[in-house]
N, C-alpha and C. Protein backbone atom coordinates (compact mmCIF):
# COMPACT_ATOMS: atom_id res chain seq x y z
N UNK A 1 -1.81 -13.85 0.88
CA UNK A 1 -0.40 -13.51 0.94
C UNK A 1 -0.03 -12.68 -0.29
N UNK A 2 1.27 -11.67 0.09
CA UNK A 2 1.24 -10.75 -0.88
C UNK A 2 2.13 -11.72 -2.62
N UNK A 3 2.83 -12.45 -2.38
CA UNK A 3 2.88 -12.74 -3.05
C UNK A 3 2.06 -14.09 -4.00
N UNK A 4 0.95 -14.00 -3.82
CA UNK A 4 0.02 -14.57 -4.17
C UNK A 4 -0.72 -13.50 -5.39
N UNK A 5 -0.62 -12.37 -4.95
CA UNK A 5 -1.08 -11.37 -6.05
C UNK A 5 -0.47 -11.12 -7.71
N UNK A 6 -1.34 -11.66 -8.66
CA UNK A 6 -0.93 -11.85 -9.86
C UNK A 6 -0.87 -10.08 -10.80
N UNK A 7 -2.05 -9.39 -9.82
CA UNK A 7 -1.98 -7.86 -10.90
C UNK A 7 -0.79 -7.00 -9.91
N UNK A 8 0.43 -6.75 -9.42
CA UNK A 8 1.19 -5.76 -8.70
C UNK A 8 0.68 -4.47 -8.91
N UNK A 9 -0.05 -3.99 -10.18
CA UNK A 9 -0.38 -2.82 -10.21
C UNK A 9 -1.59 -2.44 -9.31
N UNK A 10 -1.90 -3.20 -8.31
CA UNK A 10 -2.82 -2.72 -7.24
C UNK A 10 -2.31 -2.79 -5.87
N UNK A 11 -0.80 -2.99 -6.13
CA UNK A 11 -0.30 -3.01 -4.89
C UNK A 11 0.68 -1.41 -4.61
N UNK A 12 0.13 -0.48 -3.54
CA UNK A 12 0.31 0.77 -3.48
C UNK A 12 1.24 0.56 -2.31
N UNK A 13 2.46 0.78 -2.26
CA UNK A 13 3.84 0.89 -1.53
C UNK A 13 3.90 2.52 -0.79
N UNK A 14 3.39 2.37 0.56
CA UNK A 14 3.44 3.76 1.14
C UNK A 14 4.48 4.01 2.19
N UNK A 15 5.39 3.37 1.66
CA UNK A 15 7.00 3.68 2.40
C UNK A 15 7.52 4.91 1.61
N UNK A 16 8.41 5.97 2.48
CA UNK A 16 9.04 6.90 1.82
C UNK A 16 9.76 6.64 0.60
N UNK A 17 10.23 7.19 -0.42
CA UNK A 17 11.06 6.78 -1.03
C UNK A 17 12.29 6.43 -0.88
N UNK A 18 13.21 7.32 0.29
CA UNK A 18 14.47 6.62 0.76
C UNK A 18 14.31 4.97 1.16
N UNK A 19 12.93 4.82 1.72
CA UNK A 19 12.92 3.25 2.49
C UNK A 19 13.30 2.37 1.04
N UNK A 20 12.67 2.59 -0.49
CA UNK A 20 12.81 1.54 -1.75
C UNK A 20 14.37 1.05 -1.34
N UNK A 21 15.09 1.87 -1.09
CA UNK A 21 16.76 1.42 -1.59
C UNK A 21 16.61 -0.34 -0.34
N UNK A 22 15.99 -0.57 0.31
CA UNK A 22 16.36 -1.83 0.74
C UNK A 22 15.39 -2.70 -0.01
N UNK A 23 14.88 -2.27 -0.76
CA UNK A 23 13.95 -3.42 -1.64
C UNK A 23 12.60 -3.07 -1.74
N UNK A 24 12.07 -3.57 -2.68
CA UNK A 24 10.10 -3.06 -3.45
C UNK A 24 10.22 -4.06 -4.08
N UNK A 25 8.37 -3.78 -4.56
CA UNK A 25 7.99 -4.89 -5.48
C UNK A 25 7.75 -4.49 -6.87
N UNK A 26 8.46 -5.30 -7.57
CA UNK A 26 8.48 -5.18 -9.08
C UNK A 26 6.87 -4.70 -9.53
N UNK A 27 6.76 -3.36 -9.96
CA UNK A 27 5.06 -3.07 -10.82
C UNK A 27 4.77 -2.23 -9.28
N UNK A 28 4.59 -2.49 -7.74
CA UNK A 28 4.19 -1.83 -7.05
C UNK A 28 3.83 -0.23 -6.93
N UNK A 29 2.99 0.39 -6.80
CA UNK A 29 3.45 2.04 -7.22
C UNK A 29 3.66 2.69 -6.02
N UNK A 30 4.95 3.30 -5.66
CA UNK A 30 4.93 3.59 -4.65
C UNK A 30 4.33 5.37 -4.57
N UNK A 31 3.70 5.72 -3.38
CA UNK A 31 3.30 6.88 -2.65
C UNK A 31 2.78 6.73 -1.21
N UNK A 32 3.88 7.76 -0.98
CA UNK A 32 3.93 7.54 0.22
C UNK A 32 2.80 8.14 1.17
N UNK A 33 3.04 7.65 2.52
CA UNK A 33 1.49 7.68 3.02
C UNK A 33 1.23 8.98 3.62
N UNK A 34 1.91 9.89 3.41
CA UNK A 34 1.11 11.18 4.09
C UNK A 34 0.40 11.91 2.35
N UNK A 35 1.00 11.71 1.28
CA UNK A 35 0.70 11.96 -0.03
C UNK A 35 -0.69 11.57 0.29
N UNK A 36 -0.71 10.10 0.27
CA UNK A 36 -2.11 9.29 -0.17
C UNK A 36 -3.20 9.75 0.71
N UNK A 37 -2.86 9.81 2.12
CA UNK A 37 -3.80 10.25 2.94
C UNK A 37 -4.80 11.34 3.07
N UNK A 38 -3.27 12.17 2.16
CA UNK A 38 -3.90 13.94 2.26
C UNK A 38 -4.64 13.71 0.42
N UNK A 39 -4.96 13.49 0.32
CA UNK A 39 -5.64 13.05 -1.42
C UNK A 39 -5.51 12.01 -2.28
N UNK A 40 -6.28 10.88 -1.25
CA UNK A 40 -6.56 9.77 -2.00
C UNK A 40 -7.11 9.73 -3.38
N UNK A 41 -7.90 10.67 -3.67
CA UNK A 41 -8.87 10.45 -5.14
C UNK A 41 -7.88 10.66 -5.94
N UNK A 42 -6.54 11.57 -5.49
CA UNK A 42 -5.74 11.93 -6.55
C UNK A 42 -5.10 10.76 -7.49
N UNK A 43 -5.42 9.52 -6.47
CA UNK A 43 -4.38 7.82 -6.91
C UNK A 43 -4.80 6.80 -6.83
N UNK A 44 -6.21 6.88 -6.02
CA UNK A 44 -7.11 5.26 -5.86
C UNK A 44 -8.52 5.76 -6.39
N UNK A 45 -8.75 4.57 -7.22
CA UNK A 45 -10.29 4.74 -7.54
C UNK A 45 -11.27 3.67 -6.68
N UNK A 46 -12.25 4.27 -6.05
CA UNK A 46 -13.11 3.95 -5.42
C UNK A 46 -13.49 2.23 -5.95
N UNK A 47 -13.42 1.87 -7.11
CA UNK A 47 -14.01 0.99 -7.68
C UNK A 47 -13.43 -0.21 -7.86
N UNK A 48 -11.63 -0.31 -7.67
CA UNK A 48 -11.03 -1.20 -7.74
C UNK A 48 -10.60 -0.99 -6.29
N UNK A 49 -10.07 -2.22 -5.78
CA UNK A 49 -9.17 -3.13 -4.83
C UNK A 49 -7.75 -2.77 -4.54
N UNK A 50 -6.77 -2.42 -3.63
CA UNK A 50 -5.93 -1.98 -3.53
C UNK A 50 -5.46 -2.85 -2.52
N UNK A 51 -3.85 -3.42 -2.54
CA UNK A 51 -3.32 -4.07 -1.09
C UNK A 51 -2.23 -3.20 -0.79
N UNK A 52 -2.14 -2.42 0.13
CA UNK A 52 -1.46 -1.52 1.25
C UNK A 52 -0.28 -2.01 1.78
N UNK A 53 0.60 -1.89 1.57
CA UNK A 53 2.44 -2.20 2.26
C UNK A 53 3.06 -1.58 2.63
N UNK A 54 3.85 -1.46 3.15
CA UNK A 54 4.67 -0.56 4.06
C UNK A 54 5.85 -1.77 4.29
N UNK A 55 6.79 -1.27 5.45
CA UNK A 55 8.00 -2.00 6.33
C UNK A 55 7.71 -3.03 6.95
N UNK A 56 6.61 -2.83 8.01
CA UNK A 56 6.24 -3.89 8.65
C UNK A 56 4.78 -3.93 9.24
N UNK A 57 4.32 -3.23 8.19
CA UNK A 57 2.42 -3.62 8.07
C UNK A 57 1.91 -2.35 9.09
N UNK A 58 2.59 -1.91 10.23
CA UNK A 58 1.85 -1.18 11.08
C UNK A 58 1.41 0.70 10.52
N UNK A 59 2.35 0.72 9.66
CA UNK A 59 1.79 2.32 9.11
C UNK A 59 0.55 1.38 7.98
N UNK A 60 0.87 0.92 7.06
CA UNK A 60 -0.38 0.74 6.30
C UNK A 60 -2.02 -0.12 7.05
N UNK A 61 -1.43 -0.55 8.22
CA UNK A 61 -2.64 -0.98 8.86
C UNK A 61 -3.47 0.56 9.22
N UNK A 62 -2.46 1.57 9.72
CA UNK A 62 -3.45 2.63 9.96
C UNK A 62 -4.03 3.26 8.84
N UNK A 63 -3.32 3.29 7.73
CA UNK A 63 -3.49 3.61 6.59
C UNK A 63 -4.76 3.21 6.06
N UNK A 64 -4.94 1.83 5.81
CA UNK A 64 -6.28 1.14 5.71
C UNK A 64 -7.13 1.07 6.24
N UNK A 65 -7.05 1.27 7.20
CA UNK A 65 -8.67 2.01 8.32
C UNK A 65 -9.01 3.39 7.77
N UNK A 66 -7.96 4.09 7.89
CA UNK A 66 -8.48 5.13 7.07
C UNK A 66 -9.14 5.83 5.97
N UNK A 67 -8.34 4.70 5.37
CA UNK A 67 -9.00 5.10 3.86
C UNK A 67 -10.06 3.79 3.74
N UNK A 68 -10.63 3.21 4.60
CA UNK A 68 -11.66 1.91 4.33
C UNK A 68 -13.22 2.93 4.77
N UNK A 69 -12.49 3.93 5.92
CA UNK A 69 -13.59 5.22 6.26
C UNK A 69 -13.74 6.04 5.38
N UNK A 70 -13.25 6.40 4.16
CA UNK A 70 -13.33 7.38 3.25
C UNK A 70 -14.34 6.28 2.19
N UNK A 71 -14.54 5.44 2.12
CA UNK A 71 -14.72 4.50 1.00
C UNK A 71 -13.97 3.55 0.13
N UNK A 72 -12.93 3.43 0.19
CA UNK A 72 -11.84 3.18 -0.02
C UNK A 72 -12.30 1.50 -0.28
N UNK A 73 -11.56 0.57 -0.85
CA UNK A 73 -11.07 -1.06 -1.09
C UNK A 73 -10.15 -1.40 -0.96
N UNK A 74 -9.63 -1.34 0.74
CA UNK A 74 -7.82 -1.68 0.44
C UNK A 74 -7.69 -3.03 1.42
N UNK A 75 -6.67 -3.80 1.30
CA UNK A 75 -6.56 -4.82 2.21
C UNK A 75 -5.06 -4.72 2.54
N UNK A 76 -4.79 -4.53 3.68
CA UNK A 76 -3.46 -4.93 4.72
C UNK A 76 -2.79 -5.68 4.28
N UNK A 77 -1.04 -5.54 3.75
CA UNK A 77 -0.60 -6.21 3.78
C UNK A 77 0.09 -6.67 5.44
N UNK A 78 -0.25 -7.77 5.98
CA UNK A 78 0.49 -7.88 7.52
C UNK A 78 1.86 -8.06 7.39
N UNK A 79 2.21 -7.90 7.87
CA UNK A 79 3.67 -8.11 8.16
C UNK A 79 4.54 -7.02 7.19
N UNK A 80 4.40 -6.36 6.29
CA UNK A 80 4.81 -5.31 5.37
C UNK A 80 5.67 -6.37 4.43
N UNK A 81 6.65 -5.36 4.04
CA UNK A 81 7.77 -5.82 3.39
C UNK A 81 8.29 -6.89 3.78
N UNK A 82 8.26 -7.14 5.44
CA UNK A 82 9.77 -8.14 5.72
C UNK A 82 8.46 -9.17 5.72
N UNK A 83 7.36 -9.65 5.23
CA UNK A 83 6.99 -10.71 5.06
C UNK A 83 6.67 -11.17 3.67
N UNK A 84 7.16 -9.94 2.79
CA UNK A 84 7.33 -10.42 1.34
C UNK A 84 8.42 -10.88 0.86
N UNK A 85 9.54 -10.88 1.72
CA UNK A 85 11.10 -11.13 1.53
C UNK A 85 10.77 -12.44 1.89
């Protein structure tokens, strides 16, 4: 569970920026997911662990297949945001 995570700085928030105004996670970094997609190396390093969030899990679920095919270390947050509230 996402709030089970003690480092936030591996938690990558790929909601637009208009979406923050209803709430984020304190330390989270947000970029959004067509950014990350189109040049991951530019923001994730291959070597550490990343947990993926969004609204309601279904853009970062695609998100994380994707980038789990590039090489990537990311894990799904389910449910997005409205299951960190």
């Amino acid at each position: 569970m996402i709030n089970s995570i003690t480092d936030k700085s591996s938690i990558i928030d790929i909601r637009e920026p208009y979406e923050l105004n209803s709430g984020y996670i304190e330390g989270a970094k947000n970029i959004p997911m067509n950014l990350l997609l189109m040049a991951p190396d530019n923001y994730l390093d291959k070597s550490k662990t990343y947990h993926i969030i969004c609204q309601s899990g279904a853009r970062s679920s695609r998100t994380c297949m994707m980038l789990k095919q590039k090489g990537y270390n990311v894990i799904n947050v389910d449910g997005g945001m409205y299951s960190y509230r």
